[in-house]
PDB file of N, CA and C in Angstrom:
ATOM      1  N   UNK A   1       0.847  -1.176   0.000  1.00  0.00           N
ATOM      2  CA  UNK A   1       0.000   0.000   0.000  1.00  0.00           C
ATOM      3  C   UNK A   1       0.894   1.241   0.000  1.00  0.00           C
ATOM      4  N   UNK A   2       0.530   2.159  -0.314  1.00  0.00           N
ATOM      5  CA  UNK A   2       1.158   3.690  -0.979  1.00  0.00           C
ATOM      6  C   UNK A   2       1.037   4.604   0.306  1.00  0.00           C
ATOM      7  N   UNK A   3       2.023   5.470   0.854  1.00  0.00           N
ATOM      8  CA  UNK A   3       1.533   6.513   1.331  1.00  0.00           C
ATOM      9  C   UNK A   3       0.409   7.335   0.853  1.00  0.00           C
ATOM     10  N   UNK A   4       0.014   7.245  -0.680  1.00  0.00           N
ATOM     11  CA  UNK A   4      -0.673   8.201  -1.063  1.00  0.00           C
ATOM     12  C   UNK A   4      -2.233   7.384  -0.703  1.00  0.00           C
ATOM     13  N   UNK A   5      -1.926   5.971  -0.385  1.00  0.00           N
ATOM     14  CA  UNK A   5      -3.296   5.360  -0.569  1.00  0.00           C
ATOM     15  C   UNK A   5      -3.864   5.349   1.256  1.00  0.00           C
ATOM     16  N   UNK A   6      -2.934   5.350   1.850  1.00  0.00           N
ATOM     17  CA  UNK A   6      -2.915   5.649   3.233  1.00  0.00           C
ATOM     18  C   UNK A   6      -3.778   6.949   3.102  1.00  0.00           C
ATOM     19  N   UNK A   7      -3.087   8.153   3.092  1.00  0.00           N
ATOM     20  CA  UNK A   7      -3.677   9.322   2.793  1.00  0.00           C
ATOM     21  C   UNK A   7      -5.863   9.389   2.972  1.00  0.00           C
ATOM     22  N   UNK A   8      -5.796   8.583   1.711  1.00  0.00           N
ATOM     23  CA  UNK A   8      -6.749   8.662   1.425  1.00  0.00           C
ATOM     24  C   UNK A   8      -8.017   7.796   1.858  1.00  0.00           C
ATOM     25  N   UNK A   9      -7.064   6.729   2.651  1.00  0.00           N
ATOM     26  CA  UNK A   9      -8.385   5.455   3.461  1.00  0.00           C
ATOM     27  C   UNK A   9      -8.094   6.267   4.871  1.00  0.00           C
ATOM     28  N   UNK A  10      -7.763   7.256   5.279  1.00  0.00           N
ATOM     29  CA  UNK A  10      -7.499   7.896   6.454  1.00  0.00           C
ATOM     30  C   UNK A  10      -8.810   9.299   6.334  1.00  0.00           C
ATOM     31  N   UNK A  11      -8.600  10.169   4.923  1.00  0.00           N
ATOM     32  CA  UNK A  11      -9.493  10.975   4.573  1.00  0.00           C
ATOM     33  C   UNK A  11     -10.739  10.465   4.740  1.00  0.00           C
ATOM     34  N   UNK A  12     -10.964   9.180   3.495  1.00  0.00           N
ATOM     35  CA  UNK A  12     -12.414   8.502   3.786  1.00  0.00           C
ATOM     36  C   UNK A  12     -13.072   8.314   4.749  1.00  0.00           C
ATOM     37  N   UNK A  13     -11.934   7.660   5.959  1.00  0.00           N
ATOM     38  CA  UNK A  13     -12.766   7.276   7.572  1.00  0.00           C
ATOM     39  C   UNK A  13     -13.499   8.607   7.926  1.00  0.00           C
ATOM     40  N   UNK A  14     -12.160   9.702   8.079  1.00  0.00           N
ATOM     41  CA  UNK A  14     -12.489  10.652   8.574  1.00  0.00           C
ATOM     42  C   UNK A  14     -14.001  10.952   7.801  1.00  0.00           C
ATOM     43  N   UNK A  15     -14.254  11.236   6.837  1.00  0.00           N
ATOM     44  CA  UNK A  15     -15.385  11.556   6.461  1.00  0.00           C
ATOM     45  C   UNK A  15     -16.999  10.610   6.553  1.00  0.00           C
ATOM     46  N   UNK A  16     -16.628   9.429   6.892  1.00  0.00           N
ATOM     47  CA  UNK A  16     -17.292   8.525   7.084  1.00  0.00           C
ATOM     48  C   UNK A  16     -18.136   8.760   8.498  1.00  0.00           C
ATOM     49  N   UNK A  17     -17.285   8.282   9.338  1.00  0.00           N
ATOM     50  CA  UNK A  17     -17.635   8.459  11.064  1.00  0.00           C
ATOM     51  C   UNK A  17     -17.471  10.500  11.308  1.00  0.00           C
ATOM     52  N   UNK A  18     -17.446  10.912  10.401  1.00  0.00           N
ATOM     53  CA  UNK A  18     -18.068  12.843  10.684  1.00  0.00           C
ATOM     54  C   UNK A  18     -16.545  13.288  11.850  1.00  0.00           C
ATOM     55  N   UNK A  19     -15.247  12.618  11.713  1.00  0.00           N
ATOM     56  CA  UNK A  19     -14.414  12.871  12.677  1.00  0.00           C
ATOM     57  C   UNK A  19     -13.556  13.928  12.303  1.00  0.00           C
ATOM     58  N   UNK A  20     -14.354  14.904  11.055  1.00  0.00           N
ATOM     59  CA  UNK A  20     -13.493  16.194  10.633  1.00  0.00           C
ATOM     60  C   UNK A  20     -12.588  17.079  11.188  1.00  0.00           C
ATOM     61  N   UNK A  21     -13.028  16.880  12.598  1.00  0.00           N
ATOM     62  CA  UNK A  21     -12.306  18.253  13.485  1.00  0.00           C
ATOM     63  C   UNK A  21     -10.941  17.108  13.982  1.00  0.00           C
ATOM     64  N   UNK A  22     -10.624  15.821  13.633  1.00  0.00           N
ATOM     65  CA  UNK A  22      -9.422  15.466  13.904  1.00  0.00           C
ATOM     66  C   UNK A  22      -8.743  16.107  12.707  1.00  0.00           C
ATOM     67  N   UNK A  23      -8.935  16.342  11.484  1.00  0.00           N
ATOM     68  CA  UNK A  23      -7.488  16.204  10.605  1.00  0.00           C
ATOM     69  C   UNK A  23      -7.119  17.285  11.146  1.00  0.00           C
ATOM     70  N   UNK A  24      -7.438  18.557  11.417  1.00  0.00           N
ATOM     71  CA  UNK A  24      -6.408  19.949  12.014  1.00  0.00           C
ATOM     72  C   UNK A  24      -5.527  19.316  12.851  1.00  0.00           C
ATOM     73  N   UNK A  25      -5.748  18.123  14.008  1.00  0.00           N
ATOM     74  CA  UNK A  25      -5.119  17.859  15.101  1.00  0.00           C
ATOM     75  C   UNK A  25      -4.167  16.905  14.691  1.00  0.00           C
ATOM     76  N   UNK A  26      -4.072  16.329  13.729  1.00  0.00           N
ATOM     77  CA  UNK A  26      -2.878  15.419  13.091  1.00  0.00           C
ATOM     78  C   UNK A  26      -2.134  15.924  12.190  1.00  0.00           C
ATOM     79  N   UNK A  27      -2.739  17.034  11.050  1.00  0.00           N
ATOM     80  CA  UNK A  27      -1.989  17.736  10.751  1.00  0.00           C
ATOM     81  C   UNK A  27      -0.869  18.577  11.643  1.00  0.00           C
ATOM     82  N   UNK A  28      -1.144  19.232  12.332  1.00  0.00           N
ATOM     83  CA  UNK A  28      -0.333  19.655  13.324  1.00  0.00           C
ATOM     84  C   UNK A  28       0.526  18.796  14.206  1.00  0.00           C
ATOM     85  N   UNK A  29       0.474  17.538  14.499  1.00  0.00           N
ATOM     86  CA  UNK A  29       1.242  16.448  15.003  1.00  0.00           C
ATOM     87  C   UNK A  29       2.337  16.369  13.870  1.00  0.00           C
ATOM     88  N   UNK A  30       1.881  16.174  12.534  1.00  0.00           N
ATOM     89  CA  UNK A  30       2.568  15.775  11.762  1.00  0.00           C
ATOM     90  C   UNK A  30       3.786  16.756  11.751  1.00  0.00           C
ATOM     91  N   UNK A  31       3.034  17.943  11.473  1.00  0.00           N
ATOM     92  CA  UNK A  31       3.993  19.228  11.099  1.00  0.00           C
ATOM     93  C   UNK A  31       5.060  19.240  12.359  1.00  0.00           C
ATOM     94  N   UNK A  32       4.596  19.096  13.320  1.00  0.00           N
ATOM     95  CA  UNK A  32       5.877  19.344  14.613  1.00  0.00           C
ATOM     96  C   UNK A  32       6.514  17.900  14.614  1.00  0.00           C
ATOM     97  N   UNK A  33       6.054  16.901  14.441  1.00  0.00           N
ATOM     98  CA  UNK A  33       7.189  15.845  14.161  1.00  0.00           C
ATOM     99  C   UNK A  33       8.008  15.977  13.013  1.00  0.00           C
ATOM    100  N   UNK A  34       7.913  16.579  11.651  1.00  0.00           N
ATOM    101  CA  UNK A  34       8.865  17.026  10.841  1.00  0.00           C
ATOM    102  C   UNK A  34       9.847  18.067  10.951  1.00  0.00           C
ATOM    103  N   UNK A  35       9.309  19.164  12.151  1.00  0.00           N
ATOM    104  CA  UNK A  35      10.121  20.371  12.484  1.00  0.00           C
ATOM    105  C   UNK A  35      11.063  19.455  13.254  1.00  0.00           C
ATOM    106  N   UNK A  36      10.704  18.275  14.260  1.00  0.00           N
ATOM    107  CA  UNK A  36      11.812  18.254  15.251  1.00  0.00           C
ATOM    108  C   UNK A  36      12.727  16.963  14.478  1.00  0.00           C
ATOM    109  N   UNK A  37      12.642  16.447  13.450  1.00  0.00           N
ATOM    110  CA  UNK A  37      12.750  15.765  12.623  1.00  0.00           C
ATOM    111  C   UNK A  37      13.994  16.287  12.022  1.00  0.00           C
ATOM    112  N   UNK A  38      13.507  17.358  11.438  1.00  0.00           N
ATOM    113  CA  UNK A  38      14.432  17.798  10.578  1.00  0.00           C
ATOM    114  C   UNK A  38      15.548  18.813  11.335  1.00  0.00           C
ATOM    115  N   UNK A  39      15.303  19.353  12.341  1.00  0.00           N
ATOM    116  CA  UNK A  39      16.007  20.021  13.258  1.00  0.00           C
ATOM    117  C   UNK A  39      16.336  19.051  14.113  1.00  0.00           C
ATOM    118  N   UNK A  40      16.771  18.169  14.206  1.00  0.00           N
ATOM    119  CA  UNK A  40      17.127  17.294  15.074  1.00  0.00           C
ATOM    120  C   UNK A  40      18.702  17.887  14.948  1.00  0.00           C
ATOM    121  N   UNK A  41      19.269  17.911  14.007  1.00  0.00           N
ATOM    122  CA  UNK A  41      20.827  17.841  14.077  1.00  0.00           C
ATOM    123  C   UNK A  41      21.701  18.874  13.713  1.00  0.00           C
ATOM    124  N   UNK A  42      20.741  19.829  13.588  1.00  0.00           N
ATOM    125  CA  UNK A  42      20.970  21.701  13.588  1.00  0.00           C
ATOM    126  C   UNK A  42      21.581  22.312  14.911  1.00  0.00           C
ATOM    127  N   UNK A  43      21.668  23.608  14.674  1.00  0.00           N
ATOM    128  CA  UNK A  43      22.730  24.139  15.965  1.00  0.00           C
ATOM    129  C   UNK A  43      21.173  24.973  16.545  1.00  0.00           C
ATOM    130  N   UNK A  44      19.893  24.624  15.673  1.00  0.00           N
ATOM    131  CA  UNK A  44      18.379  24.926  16.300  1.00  0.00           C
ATOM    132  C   UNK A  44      17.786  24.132  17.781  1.00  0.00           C
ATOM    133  N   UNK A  45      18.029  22.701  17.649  1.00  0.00           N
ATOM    134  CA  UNK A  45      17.524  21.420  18.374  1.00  0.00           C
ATOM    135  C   UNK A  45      17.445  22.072  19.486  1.00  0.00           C
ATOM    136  N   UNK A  46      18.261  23.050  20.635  1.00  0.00           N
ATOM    137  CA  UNK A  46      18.036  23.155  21.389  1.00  0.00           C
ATOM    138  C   UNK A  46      17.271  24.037  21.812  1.00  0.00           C
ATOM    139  N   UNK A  47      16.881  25.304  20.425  1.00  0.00           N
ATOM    140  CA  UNK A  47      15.988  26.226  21.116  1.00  0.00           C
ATOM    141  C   UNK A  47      14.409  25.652  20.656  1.00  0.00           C
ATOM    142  N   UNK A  48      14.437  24.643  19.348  1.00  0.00           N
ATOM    143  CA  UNK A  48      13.055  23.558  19.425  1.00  0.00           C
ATOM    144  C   UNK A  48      12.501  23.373  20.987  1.00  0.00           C
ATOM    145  N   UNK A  49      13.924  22.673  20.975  1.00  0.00           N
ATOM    146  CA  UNK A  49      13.330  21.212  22.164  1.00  0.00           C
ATOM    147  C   UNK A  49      12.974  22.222  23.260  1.00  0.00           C
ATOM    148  N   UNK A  50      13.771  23.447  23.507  1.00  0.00           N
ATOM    149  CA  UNK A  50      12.845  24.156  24.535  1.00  0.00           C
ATOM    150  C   UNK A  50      11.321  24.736  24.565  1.00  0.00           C
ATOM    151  N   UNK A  51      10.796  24.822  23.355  1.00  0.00           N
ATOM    152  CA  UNK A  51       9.955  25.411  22.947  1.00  0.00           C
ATOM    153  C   UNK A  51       8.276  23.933  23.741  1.00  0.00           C
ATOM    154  N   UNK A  52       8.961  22.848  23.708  1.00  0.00           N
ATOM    155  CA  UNK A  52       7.983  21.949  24.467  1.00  0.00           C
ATOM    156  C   UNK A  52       8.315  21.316  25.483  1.00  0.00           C
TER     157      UNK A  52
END
């Protein structure tokens, strides 16, 4: 199976069971696991990691 197909049996549920007001809240999971992701090994990491 595809990330892209993931994507989209994730969209469907959501729209299925009316659980719309989650995608803002995983979007945003997502996005701060890529910030600390990608700043992991920057001379940033430490003013991230203070930030939570």
């Amino acid at each position: 199976m595809s990330k892209a197909g993931i994507l989209v049996e994730f969209w469907d549920f959501l729209k299925v069971r009316k659980k719309l007001w989650l995608a803002p809240i995983v979007f945003i999971l997502v996005l701060l696991g890529l910030l600390i992701v990608v700043t992991g090994k920057t001379a940033l990491a430490p003013f991230i990691y203070a930030l939570f």
